[in-house]
C-alpha atoms as a PDB file:
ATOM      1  CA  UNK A   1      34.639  12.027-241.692  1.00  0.00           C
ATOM      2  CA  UNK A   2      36.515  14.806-243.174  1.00  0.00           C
ATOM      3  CA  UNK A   3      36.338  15.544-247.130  1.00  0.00           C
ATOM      4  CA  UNK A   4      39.299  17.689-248.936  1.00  0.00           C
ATOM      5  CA  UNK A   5      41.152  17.948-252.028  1.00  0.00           C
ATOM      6  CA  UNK A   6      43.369  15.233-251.278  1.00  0.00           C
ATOM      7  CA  UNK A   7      40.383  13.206-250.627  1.00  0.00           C
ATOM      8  CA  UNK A   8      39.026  13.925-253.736  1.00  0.00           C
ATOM      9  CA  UNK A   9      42.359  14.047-255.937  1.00  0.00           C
ATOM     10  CA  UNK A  10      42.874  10.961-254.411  1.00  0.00           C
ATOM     11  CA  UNK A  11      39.802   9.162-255.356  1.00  0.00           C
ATOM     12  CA  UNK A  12      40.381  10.557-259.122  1.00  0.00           C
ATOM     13  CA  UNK A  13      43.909   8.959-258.886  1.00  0.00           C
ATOM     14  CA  UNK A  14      42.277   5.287-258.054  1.00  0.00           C
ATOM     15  CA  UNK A  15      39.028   5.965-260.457  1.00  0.00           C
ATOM     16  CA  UNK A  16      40.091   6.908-263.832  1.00  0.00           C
ATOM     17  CA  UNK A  17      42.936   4.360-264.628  1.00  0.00           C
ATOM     18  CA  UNK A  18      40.165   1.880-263.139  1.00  0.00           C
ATOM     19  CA  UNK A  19      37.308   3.030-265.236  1.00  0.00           C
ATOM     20  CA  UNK A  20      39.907   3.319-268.404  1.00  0.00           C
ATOM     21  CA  UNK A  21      40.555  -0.736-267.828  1.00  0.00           C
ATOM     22  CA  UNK A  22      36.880  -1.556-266.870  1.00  0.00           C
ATOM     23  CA  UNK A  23      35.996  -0.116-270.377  1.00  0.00           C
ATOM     24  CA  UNK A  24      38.576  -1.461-272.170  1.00  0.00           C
ATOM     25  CA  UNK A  25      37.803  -5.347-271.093  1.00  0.00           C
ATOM     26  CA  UNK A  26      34.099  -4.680-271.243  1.00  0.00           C
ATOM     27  CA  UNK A  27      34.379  -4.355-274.798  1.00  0.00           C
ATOM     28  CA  UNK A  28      35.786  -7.534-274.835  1.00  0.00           C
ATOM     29  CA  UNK A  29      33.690  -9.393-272.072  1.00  0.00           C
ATOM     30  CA  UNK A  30      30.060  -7.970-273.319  1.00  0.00           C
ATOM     31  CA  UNK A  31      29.281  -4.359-275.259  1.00  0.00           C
ATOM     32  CA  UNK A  32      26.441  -3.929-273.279  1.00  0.00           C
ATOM     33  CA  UNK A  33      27.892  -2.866-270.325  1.00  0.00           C
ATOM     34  CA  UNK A  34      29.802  -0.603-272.033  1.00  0.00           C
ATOM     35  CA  UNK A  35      28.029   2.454-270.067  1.00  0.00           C
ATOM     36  CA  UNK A  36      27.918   0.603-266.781  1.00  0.00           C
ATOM     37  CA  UNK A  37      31.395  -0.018-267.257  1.00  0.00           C
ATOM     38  CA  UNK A  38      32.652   3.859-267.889  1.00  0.00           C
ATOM     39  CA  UNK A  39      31.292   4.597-264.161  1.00  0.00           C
ATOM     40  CA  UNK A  40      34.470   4.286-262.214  1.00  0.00           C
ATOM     41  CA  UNK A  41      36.006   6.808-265.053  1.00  0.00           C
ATOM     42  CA  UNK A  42      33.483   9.602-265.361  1.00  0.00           C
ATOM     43  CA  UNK A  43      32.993   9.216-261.672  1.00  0.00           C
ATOM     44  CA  UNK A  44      37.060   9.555-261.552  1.00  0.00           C
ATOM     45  CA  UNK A  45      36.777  12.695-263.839  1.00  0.00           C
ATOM     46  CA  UNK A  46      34.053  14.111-261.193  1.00  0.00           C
ATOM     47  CA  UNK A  47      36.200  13.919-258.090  1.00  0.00           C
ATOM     48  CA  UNK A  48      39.126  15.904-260.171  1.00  0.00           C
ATOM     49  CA  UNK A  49      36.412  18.737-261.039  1.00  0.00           C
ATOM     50  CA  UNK A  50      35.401  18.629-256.982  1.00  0.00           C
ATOM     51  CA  UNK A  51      39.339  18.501-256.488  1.00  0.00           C
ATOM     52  CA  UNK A  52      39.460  21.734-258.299  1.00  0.00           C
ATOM     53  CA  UNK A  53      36.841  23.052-256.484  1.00  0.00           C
ATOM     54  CA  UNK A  54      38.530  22.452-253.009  1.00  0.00           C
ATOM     55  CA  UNK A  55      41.914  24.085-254.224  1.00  0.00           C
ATOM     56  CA  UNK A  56      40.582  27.028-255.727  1.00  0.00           C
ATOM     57  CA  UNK A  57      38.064  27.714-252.188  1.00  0.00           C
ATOM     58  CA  UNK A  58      41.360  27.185-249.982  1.00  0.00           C
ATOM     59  CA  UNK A  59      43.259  29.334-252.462  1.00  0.00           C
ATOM     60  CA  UNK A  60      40.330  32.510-252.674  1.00  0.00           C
ATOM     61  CA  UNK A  61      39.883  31.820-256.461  1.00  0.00           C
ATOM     62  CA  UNK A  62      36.208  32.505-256.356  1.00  0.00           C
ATOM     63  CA  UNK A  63      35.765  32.307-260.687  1.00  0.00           C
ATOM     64  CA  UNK A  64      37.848  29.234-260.616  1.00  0.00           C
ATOM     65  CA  UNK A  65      35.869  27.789-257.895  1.00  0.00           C
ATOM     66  CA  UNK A  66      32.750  28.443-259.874  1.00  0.00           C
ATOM     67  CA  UNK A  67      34.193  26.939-262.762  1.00  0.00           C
ATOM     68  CA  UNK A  68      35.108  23.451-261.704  1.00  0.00           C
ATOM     69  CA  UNK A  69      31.554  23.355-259.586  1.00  0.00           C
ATOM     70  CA  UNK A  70      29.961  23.843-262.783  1.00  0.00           C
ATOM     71  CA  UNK A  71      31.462  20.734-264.438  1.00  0.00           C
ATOM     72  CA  UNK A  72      31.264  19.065-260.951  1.00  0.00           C
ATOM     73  CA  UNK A  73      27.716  19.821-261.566  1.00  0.00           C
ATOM     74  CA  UNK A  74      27.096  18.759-264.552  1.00  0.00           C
ATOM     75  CA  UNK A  75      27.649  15.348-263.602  1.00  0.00           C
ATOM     76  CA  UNK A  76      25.702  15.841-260.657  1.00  0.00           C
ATOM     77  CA  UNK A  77      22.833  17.364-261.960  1.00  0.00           C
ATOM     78  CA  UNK A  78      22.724  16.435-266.035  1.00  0.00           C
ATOM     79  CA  UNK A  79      24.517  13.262-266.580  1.00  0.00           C
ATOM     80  CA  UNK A  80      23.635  11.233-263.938  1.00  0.00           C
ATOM     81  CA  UNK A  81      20.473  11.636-264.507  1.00  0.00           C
ATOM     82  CA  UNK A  82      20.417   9.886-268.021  1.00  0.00           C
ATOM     83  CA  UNK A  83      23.614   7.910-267.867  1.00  0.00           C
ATOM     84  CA  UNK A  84      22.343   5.798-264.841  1.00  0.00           C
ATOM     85  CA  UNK A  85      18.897   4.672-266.478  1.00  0.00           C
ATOM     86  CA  UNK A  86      20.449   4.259-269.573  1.00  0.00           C
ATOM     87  CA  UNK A  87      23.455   2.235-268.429  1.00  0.00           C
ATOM     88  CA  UNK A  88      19.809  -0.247-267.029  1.00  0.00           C
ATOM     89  CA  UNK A  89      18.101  -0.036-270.250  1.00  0.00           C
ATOM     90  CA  UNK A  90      21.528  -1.421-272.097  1.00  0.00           C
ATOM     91  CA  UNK A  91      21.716  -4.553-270.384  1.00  0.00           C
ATOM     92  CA  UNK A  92      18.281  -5.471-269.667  1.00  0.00           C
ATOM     93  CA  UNK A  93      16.803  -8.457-271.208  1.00  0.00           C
ATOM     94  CA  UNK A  94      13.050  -7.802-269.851  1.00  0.00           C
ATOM     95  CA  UNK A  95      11.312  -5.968-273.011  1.00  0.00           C
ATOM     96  CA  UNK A  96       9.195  -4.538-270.522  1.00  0.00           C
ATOM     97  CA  UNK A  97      11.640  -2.900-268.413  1.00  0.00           C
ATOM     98  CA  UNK A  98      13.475  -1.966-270.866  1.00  0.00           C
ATOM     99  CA  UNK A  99      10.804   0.131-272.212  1.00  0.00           C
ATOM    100  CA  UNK A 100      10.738   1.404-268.808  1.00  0.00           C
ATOM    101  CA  UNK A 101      13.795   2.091-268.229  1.00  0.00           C
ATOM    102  CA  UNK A 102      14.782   4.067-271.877  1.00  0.00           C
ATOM    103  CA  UNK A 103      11.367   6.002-270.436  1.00  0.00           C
ATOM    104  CA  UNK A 104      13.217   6.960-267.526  1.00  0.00           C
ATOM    105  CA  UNK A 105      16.189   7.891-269.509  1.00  0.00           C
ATOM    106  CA  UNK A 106      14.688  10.506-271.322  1.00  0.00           C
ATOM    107  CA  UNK A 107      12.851  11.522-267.597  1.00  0.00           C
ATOM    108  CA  UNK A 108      16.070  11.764-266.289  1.00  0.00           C
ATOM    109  CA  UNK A 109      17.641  14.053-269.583  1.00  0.00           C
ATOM    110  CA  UNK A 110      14.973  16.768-269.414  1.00  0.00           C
ATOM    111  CA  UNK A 111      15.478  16.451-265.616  1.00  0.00           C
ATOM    112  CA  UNK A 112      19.004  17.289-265.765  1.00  0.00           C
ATOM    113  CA  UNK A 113      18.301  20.157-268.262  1.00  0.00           C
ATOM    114  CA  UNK A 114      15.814  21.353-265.908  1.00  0.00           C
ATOM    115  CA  UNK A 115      18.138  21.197-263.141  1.00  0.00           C
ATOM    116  CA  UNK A 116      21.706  22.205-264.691  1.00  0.00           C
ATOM    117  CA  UNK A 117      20.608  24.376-267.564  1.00  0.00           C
ATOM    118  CA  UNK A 118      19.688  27.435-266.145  1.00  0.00           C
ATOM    119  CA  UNK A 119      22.792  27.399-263.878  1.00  0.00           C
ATOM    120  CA  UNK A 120      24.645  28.542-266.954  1.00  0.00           C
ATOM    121  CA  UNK A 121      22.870  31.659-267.498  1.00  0.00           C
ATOM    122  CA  UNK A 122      21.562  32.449-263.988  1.00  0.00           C
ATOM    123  CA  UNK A 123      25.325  32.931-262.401  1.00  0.00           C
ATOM    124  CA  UNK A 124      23.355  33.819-259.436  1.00  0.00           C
ATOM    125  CA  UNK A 125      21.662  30.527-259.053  1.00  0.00           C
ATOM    126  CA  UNK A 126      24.740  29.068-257.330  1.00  0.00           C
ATOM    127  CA  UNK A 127      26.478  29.514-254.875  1.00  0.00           C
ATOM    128  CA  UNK A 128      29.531  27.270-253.560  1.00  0.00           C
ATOM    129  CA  UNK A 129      31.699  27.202-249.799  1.00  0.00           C
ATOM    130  CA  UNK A 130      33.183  24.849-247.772  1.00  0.00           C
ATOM    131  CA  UNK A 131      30.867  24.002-244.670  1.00  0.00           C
ATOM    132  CA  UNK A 132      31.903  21.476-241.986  1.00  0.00           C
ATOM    133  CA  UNK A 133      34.618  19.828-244.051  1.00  0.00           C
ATOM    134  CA  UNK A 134      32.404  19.121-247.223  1.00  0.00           C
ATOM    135  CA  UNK A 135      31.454  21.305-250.481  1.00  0.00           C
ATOM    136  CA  UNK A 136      28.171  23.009-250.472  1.00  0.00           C
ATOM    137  CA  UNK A 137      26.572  24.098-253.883  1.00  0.00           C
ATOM    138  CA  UNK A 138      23.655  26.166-252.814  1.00  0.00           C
ATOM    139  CA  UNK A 139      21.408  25.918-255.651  1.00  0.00           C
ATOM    140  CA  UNK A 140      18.159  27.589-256.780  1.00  0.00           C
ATOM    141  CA  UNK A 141      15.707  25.945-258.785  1.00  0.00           C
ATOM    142  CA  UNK A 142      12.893  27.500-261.329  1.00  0.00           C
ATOM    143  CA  UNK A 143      10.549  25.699-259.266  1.00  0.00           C
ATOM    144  CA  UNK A 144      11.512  26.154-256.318  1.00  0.00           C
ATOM    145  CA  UNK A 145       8.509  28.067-255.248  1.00  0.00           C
ATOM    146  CA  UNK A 146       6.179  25.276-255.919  1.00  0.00           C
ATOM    147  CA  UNK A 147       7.861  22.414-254.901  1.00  0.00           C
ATOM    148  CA  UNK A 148      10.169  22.451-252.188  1.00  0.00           C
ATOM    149  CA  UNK A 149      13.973  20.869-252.844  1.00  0.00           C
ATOM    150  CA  UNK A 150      13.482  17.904-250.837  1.00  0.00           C
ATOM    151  CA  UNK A 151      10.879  16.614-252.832  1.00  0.00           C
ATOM    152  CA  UNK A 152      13.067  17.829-256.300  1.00  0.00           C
ATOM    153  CA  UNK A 153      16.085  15.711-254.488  1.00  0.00           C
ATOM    154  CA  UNK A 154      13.515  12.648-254.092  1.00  0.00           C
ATOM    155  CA  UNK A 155      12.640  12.523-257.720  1.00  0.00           C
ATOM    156  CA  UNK A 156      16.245  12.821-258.149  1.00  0.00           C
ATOM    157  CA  UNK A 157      16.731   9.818-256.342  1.00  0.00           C
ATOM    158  CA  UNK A 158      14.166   7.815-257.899  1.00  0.00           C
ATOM    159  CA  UNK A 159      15.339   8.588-261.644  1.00  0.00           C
ATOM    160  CA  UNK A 160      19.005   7.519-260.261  1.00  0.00           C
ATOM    161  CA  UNK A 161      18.306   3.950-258.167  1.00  0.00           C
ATOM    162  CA  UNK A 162      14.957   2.710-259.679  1.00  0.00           C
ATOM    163  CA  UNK A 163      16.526   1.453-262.867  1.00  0.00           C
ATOM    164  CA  UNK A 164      19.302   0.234-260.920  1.00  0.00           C
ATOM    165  CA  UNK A 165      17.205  -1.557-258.279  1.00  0.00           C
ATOM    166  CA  UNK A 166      14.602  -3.056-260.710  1.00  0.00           C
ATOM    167  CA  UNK A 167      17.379  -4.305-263.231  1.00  0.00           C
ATOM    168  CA  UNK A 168      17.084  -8.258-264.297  1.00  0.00           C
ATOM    169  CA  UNK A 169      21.150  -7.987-263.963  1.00  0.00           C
ATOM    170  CA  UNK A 170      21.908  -8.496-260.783  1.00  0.00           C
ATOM    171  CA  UNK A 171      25.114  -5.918-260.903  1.00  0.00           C
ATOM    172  CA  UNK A 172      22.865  -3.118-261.544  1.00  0.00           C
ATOM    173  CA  UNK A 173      20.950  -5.156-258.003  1.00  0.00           C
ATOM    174  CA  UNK A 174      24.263  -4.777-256.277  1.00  0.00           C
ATOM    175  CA  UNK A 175      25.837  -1.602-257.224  1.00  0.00           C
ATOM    176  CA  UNK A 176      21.279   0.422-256.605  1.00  0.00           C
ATOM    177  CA  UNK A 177      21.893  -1.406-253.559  1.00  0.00           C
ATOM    178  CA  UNK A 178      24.922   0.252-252.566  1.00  0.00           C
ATOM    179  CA  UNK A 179      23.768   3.602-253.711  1.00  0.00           C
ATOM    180  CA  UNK A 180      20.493   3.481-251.778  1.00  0.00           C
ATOM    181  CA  UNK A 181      22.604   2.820-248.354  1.00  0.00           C
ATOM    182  CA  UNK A 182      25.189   5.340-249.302  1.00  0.00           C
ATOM    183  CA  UNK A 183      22.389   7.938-249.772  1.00  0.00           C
ATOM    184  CA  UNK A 184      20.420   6.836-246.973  1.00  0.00           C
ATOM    185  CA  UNK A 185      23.860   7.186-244.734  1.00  0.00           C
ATOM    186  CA  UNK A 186      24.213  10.723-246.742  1.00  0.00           C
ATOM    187  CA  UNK A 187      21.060  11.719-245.609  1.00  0.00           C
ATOM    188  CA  UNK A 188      21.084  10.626-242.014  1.00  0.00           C
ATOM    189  CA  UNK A 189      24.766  12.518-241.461  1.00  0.00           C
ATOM    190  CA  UNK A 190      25.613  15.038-244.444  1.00  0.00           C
ATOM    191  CA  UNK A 191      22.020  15.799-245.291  1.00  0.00           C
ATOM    192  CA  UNK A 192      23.132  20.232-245.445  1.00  0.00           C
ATOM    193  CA  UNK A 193      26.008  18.903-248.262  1.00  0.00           C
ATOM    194  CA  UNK A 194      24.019  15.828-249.524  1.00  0.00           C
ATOM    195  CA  UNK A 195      25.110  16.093-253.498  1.00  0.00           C
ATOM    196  CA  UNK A 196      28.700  16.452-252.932  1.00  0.00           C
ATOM    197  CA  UNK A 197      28.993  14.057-250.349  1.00  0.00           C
ATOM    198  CA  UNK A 198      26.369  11.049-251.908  1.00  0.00           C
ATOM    199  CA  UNK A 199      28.513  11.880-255.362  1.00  0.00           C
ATOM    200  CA  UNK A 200      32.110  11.214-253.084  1.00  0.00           C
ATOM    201  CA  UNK A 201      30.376   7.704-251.534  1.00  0.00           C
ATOM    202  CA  UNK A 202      29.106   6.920-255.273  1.00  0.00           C
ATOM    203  CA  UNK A 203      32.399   7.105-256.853  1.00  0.00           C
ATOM    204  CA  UNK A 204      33.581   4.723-254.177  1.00  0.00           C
ATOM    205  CA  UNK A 205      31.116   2.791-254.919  1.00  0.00           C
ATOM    206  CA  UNK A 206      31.955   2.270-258.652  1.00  0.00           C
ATOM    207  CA  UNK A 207      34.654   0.632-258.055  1.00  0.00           C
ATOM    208  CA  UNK A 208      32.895  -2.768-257.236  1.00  0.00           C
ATOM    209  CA  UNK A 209      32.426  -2.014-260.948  1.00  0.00           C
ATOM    210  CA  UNK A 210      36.369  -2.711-261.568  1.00  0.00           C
ATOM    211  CA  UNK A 211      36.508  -5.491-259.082  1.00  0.00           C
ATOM    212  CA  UNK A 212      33.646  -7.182-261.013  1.00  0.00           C
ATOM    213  CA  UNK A 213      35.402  -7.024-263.940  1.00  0.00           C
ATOM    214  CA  UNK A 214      38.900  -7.787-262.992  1.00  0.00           C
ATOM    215  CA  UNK A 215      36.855 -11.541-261.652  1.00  0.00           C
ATOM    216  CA  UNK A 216      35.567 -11.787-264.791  1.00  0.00           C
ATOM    217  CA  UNK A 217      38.554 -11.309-266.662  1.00  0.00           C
ATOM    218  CA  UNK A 218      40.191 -13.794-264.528  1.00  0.00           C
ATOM    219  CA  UNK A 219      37.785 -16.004-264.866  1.00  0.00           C
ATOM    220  CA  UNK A 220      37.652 -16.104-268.732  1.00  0.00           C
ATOM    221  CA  UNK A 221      41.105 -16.737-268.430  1.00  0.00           C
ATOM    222  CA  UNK A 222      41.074 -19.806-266.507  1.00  0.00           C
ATOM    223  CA  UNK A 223      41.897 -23.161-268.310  1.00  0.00           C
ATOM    224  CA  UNK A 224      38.948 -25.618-268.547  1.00  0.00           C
ATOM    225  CA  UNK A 225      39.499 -28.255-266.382  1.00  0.00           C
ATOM    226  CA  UNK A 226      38.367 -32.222-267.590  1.00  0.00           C
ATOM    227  CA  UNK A 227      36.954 -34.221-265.490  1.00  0.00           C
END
């Protein structure tokens, strides 16, 4: 599989008028999924900041590059983090797991601040190049010493799908689902680019998200039939 800006441009292209109608009719359908809905769209806005990042590599715009990897990153490494849980605790009818899962919110906020934070005052914390067709953000930790970035990228992983894959809603189910394959796949194939690459497959992903509601919508709109 080969990643570029095209690939990524293109992906922008299809997510953020999709994510701008998924919001729009999930105000109407049901507020709650409000969050879950805006997916497709900030996943859309993601892939244009990765876009970036591809032109200004092929171009030799080094400071440009770094620029669009740090808001590529900060969806990668801050927003994700919280939005994901959150999106869970918004729907969830379970009182229980929803305690859990606003828990895991505010896990996944000081996460991302651990994680992104530094980044913007520690220039030499990251590093990005094109290797093997994908983006690679070589990234240093503050605990890196201590805990090895595998095990940081597991937690990651578990803040991101748990709330997904223990949701009572079964689109949350569906969508954790898809995300556990897609990083599982990542991991087997891409594991030396795994964030770009699992972020690429997620944003494909999210658009079950507009397909979902697009039935919905079609459904509400369908006469009731007598019998």
């Amino acid at each position: 599989m080969c990643f570029s800006a095209t690939a990524s441009f293109t992906a922008a292209g299809i997510l953020v008028p999709a994510g701008l109608y998924c919001l729009k009719k999930s105000n109407e359908i049901d507020r709650r999924y409000w969050a879950f809905a805006m997916l497709p769209l900030l996943f859309g806005i993601q892939q244009l900041l990765e876009g970036g990042v591809w032109a200004a590599l092929i171009a030799g715009e080094a400071a440009a590059a770094r620029g669009f990897a740090f808001g590529f990153l900060f969806f990668s490494h801050f927003m994700w983090l919280g939005w994901i849980p959150y999106s869970s605790y918004l729907t969830e009818s379970r009182m229980a797991r929803k305690r859990l899962f606003l828990v895991m919110t505010w896990i996944g906020v000081l996460m991302g601040s651990y994680m992104y934070g530094p980044l913007l005052f520690k220039f030499e914390w990251m590093a990005v190049s094109i290797a093997r067709h994908a983006i690679d953000y070589d990234l240093v930790f503050a605990l890196d010493t201590y805990l090895s970035q595998q095990a940081q990228t597991g937690f990651y992983g578990v803040v991101i799908l748990l709330p997904l894959l223990l949701a009572s809603d079964r689109y949350h189910k569906v969508l954790g689902g898809m995300a556990l394959v897609s990083a599982l796949i990542t991991l087997a194939f891409f594991d030396w680019v795994f964030i770009s690459v699992w972020c690429y497959f997620a944003a494909a992903i999210s658009l079950y998200i507009f397909f979902l509601i697009a039935r919905r919508v079609h459904e509400a709109a369908l006469p009731e039939v007598s019998v």
